[in-house]
N, C-alpha and C. Protein backbone atom coordinates (compact mmCIF):
# COMPACT_ATOMS: atom_id res chain seq x y z
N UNK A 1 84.19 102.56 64.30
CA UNK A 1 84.04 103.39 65.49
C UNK A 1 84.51 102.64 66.73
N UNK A 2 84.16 101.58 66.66
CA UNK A 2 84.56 100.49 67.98
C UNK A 2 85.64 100.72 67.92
N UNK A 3 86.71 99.79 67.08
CA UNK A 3 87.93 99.85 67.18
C UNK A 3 88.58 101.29 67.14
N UNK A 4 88.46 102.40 66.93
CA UNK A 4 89.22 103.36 67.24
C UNK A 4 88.97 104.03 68.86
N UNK A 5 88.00 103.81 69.50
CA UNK A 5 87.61 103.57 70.74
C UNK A 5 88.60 102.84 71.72
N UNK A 6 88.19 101.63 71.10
CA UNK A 6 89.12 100.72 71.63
C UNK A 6 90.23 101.57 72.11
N UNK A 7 90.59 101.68 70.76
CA UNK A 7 92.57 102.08 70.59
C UNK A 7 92.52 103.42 71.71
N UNK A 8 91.91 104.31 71.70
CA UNK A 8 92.03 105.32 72.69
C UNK A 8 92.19 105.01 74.14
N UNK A 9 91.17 104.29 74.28
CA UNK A 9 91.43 103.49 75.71
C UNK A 9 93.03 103.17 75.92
N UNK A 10 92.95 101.74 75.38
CA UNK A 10 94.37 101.65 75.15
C UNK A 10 95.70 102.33 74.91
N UNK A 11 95.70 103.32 74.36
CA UNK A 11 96.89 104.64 74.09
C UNK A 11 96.56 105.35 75.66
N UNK A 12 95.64 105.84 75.74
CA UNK A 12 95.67 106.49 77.22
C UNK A 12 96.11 105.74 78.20
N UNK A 13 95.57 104.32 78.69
CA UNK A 13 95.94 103.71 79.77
C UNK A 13 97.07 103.59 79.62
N UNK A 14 97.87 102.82 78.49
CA UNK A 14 99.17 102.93 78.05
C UNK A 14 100.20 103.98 78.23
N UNK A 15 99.81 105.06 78.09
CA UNK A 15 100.60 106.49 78.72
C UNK A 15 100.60 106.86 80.35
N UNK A 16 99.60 106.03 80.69
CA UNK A 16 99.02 106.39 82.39
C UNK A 16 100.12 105.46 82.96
N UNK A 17 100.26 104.33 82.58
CA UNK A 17 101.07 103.24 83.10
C UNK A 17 102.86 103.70 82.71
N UNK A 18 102.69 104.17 81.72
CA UNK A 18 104.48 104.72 81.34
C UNK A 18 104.65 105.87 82.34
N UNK A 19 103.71 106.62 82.67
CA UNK A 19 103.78 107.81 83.71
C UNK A 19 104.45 107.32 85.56
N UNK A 20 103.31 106.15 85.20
CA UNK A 20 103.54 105.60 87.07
C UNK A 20 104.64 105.08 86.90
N UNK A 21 104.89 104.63 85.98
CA UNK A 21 106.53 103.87 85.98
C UNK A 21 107.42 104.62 86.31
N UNK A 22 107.28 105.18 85.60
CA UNK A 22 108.22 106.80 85.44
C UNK A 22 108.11 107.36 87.22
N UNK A 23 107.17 108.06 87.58
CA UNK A 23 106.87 108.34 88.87
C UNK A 23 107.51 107.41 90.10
N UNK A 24 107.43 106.52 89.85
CA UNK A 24 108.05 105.22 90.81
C UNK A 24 109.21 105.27 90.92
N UNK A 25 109.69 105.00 89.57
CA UNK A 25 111.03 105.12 89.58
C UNK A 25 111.94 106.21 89.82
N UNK A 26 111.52 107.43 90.05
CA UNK A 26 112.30 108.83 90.57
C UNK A 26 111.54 108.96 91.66
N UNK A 27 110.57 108.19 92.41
CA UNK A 27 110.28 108.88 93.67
C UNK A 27 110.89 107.47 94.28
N UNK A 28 111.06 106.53 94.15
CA UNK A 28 111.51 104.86 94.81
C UNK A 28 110.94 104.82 95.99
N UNK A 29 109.54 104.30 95.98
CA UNK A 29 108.65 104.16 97.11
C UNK A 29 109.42 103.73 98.32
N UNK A 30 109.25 103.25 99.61
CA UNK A 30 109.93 102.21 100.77
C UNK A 30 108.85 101.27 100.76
N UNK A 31 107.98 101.15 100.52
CA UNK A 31 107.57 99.63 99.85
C UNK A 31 107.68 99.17 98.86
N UNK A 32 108.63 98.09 98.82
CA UNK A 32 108.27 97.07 97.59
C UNK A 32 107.07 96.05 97.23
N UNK A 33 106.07 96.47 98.01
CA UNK A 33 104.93 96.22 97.71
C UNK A 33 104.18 96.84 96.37
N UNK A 34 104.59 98.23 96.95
CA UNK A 34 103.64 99.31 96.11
C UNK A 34 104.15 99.56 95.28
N UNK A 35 105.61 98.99 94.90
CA UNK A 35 106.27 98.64 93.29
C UNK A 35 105.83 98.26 92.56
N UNK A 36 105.65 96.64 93.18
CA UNK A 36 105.34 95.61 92.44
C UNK A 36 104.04 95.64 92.21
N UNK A 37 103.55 96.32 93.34
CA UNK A 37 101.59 96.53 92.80
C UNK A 37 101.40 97.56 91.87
N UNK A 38 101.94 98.73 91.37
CA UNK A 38 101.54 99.50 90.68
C UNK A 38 102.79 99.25 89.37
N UNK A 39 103.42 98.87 89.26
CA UNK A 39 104.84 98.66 88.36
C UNK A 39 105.58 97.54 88.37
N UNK A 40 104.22 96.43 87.93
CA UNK A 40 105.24 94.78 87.96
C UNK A 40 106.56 94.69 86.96
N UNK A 41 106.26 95.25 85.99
CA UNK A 41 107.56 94.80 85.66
C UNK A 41 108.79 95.55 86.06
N UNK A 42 108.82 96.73 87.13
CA UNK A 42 110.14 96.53 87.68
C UNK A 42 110.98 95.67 88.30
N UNK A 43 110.28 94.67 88.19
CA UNK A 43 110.88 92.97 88.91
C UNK A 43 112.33 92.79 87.80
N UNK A 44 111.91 93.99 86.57
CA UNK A 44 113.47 93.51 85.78
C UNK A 44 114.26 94.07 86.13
N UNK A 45 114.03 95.32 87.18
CA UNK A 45 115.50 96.47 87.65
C UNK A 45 116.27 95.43 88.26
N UNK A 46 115.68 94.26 88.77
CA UNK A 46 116.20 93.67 89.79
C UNK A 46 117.96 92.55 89.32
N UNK A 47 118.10 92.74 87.53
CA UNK A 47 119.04 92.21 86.95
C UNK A 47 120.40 93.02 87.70
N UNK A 48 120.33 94.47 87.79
CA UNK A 48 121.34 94.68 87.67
C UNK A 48 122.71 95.19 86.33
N UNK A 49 122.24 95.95 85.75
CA UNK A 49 122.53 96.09 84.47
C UNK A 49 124.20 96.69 84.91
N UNK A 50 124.71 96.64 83.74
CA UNK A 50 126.02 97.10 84.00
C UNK A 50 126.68 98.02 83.03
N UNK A 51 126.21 98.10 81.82
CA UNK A 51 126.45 99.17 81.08
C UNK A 51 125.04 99.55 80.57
N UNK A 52 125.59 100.58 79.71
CA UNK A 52 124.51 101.97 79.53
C UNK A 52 123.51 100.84 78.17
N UNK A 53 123.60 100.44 77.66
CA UNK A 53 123.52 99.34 77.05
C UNK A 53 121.97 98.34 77.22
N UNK A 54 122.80 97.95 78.98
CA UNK A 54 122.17 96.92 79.24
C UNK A 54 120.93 97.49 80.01
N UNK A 55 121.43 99.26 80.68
CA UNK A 55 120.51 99.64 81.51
C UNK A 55 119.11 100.13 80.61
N UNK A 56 119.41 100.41 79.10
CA UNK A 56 118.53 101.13 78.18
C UNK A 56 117.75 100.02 77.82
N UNK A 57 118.05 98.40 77.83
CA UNK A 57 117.30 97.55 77.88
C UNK A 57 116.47 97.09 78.88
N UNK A 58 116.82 97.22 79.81
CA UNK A 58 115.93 97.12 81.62
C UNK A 58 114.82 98.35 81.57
N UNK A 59 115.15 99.10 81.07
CA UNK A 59 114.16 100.53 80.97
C UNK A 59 113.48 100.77 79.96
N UNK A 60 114.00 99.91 78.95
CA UNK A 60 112.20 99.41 77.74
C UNK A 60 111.70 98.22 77.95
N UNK A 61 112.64 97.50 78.76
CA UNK A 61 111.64 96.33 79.25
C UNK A 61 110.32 97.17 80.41
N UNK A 62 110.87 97.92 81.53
CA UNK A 62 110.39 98.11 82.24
C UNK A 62 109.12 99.20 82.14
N UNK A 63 109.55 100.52 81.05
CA UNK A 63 108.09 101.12 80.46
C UNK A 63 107.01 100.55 79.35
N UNK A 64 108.07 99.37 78.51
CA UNK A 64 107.39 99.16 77.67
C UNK A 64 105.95 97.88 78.08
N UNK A 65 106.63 97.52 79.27
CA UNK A 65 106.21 96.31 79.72
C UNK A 65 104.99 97.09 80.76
N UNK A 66 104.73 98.03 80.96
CA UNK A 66 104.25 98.90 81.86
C UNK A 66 103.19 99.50 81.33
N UNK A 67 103.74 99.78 79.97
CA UNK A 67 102.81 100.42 78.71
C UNK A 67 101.65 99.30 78.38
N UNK A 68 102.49 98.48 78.30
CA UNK A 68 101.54 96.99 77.55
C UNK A 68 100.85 96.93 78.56
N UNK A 69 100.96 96.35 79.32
CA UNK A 69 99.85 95.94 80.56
C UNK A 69 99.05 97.08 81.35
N UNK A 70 99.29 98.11 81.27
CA UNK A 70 97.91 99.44 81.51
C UNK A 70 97.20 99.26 79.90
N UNK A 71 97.84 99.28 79.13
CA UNK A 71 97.42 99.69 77.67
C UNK A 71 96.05 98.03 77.85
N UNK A 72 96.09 97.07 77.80
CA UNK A 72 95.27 95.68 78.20
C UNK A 72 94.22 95.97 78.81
N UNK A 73 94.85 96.66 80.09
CA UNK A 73 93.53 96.74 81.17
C UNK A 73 92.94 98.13 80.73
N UNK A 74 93.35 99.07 79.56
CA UNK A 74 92.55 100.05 79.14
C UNK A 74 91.37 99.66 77.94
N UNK A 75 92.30 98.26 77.33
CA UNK A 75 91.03 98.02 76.25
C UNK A 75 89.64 96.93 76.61
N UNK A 76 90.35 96.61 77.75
CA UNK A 76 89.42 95.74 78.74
C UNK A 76 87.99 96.51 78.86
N UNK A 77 88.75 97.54 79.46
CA UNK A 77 87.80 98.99 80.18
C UNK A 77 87.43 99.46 78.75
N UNK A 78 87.70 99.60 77.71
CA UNK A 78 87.07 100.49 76.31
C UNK A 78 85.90 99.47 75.76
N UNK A 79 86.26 97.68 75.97
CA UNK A 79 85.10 96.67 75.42
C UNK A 79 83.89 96.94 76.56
N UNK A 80 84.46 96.87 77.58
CA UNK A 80 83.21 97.19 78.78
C UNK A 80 82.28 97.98 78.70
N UNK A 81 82.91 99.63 78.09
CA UNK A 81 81.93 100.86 78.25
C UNK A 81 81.34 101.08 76.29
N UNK A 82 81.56 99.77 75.52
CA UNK A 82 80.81 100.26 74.28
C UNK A 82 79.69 100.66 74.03
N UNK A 83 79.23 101.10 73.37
CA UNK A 83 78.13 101.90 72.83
C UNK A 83 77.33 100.20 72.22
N UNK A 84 76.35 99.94 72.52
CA UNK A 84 75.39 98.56 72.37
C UNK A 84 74.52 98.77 70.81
């Protein structure tokens, strides 16, 4: 029961974080504050990609990396609220 808990946490936060990425990146804030605070790893747009290639790699670095780290701070939050 724990661990499938867990995992929910994690799959949700994980989708919440691919969303803001997503959101960020078609609305392109005017702070690069509020990039880097809500969407650190867009620090990889910052390569510069040059083919379609290289850009499809910057953009699973950048959701997947987005995914992972909401998905962390969701199972953080799923060990926190267990059932005792």
């Amino acid at each position: 029961m724990l661990k499938s808990k867990v995992l929910r946490w994690f799959l949700f936060a994980g989708c919440v974080g691919a969303l803001v990425a997503a959101a960020l990146l078609f609305l392109r804030p005017d702070s690069p504050g509020v990039m880097l605070l809500l969407c650190p790893t867009a620090i990889v747009g910052l390569v510069d990609p040059a083919g379609f290639a290289d850009k499809a790699l910057v953009a699973l670095a950048i959701f997947g990396g987005n995914f992972l780290l909401y998905g962390a701070f969701g199972a953080i939050a799923g060990f926190a609220t267990r059932d005792r």
